[in-house]
Protein backbone atom coordinates (compact mmCIF):
# COMPACT_ATOMS: atom_id res chain seq x y z
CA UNK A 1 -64.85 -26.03 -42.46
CA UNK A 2 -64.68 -24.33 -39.32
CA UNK A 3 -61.51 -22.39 -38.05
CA UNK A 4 -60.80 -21.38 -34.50
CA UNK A 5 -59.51 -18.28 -33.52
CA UNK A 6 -56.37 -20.03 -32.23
CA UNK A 7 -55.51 -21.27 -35.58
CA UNK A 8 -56.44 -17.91 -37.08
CA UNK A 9 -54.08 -15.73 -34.65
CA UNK A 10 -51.17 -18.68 -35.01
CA UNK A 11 -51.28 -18.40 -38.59
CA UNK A 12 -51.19 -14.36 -39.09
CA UNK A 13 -48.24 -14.45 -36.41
CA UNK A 14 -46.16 -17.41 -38.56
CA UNK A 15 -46.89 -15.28 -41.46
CA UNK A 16 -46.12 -12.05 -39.55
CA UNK A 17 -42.77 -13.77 -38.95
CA UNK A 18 -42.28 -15.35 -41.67
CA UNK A 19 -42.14 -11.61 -43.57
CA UNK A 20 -40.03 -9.75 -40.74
CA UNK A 21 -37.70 -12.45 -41.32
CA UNK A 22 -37.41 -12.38 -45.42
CA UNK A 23 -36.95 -8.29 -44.94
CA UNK A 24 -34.45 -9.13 -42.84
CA UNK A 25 -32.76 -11.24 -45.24
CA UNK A 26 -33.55 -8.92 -47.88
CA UNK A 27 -31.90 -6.28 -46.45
CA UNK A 28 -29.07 -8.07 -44.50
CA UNK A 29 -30.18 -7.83 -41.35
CA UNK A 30 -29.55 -3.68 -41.08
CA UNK A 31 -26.14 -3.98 -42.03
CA UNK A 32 -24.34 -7.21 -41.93
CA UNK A 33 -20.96 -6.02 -43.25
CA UNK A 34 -18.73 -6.80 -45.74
CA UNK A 35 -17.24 -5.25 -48.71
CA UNK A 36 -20.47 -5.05 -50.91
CA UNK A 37 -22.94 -3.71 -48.18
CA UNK A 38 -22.72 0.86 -49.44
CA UNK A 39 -25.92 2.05 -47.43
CA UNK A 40 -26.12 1.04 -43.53
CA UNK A 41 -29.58 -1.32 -43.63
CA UNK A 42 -30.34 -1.99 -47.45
CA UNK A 43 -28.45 -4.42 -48.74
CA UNK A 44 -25.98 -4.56 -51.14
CA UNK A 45 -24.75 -2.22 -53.51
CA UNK A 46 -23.38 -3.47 -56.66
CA UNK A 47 -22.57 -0.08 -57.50
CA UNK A 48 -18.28 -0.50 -56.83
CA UNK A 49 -17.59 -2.37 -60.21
CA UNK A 50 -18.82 -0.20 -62.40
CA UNK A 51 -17.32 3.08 -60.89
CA UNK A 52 -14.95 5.19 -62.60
CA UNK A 53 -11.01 4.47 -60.85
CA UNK A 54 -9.91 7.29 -59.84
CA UNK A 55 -5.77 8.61 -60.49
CA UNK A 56 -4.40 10.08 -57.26
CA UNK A 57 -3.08 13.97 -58.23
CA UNK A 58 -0.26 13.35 -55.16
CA UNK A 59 1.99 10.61 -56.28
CA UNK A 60 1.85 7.67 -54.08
CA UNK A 61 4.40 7.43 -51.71
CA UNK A 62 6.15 3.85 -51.71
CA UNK A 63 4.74 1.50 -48.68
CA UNK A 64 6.48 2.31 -45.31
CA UNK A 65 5.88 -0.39 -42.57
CA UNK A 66 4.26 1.12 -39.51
CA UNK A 67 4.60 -0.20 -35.65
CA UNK A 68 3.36 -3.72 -36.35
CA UNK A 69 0.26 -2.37 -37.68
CA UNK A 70 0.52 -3.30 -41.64
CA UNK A 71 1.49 -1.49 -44.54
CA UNK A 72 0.65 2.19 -45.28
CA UNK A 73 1.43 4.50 -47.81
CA UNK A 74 4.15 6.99 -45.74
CA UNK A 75 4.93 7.27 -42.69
CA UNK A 76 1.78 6.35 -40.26
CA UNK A 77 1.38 9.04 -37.56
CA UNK A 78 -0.87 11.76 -36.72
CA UNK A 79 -1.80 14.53 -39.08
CA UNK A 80 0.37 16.96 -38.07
CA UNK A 81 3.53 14.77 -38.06
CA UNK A 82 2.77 13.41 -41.62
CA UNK A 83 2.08 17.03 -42.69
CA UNK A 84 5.53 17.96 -41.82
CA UNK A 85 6.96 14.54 -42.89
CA UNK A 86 5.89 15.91 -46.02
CA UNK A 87 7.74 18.95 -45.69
CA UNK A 88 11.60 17.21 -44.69
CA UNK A 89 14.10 17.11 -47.20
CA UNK A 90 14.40 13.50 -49.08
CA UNK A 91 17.78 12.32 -46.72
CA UNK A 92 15.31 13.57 -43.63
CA UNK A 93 12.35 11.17 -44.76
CA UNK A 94 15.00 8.49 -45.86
CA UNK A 95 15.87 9.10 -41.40
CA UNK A 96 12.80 8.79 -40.45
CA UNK A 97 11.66 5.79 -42.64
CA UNK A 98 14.18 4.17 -41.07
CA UNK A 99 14.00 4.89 -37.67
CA UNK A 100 10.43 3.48 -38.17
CA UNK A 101 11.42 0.61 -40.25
CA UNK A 102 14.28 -0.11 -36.57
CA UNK A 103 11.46 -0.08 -34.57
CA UNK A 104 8.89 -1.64 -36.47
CA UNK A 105 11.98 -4.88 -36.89
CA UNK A 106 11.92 -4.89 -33.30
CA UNK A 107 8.45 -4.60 -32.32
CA UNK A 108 7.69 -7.20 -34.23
CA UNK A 109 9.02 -10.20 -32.68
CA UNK A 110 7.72 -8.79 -29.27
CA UNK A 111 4.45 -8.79 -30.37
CA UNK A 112 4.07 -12.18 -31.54
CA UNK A 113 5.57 -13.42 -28.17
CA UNK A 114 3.46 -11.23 -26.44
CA UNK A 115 -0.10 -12.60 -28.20
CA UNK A 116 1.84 -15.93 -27.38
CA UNK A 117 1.85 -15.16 -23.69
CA UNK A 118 -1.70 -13.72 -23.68
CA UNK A 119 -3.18 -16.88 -24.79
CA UNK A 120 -1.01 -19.25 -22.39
CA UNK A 121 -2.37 -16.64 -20.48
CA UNK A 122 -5.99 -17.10 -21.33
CA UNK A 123 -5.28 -20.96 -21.26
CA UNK A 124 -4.26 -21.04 -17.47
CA UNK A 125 -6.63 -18.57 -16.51
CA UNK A 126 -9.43 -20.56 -17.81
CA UNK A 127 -8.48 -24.17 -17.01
CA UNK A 128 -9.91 -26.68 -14.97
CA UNK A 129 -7.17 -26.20 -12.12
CA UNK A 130 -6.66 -22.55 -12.08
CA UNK A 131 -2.51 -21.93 -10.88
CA UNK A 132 -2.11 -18.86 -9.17
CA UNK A 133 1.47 -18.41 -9.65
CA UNK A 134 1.18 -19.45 -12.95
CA UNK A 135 -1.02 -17.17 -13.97
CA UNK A 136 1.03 -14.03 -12.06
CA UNK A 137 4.02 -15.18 -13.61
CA UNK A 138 2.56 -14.70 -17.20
CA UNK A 139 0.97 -11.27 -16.01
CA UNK A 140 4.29 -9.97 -15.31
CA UNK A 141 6.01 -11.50 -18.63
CA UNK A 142 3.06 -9.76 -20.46
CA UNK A 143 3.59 -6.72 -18.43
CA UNK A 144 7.10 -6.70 -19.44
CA UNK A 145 6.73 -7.15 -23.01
CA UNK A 146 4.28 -4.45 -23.51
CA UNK A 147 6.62 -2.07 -21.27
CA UNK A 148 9.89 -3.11 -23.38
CA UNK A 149 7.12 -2.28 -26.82
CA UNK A 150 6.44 1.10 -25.38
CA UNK A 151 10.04 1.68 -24.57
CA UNK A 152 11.14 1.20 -28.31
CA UNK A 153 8.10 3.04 -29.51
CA UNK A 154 9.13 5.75 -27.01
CA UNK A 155 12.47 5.75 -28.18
CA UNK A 156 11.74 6.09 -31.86
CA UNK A 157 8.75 8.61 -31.77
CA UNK A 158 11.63 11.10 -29.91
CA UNK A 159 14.09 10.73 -32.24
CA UNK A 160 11.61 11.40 -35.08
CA UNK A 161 10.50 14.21 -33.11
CA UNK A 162 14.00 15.88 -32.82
CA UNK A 163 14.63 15.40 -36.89
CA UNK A 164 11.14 16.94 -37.07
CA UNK A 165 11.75 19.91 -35.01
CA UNK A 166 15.36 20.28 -36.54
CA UNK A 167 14.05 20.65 -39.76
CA UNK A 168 11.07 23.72 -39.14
């Protein structure tokens, strides 16, 4: 039976392909993602279950909300600022907890209406007959919402600040 070099060169490149793309697979495609993938571009790593836990030597500090942002364990700012949060007296941490915890009950609500006005926002930006004033009018709600956020986080990182500084 006689082959032609077409046939020949079409069947080294599908099988050229065919093992690029099982590599691929094998390795999820150089980092995928996920909770199970431990070295960037070699798939993954069933390594985590059988680790030893580990105990925390620092006692866990019970979870403190942050500005909108989830749960953490303290207070979430900067290093410096939780290094010295770790320094204030009990009653000072108990003040700043909840001058976080204020502003964190505020933010809050602002944020949802504001993800609500970016996606009417999205929505008349993007439909069939595009409103000018519509869309402006959204774009200064937005703008007024994320002003009125950084006001309150304003307001609450200074008054943290002044507890911080009265206590060094």
């Amino acid at each position: 039976m006689r082959t032609s070099r077409k046939a020949i060169v079409f069947l080294m490149v599908g099988a050229m392909l065919v093992a690029v793309t099982a590599g691929a697979f094998a390795q999820g495609f150089g980092r995928m993602g996920g909770p199970r993938v431990a070295t960037p571009g070699y798939g993954y790593s069933y390594g985590y279950r059988y680790a030893v836990p580990v105990v925390p030597a620092v006692p866990v500090v019970p979870a403190v909300p942050m500005y909108g942002h989830g749960y953490g364990y303290g207070p979430q700012f900067g290093g410096v600022y939780a290094y010295q949060y770790q320094k204030l007296s009990a009653a000072d941490q108990a003040k700043v907890n909840k001058i976080m915890l204020d502003a964190t009950n505020q933010i809050l609500p602002l944020q949802n209406e504001l993800t609500s006005l970016k996606l009417t926002y999205r929505t008349y930006l993007w439909s069939n007959t595009t409103d000018k004033a519509k869309i402006d009018e959204t774009l200064a709600k937005i703008t007024d919402l994320q002003n009125k956020i950084l006001e309150i986080r304003t307001n609450s990182i200074t008054e943290i600040n002044k507890i911080l500084q009265a206590a060094q």
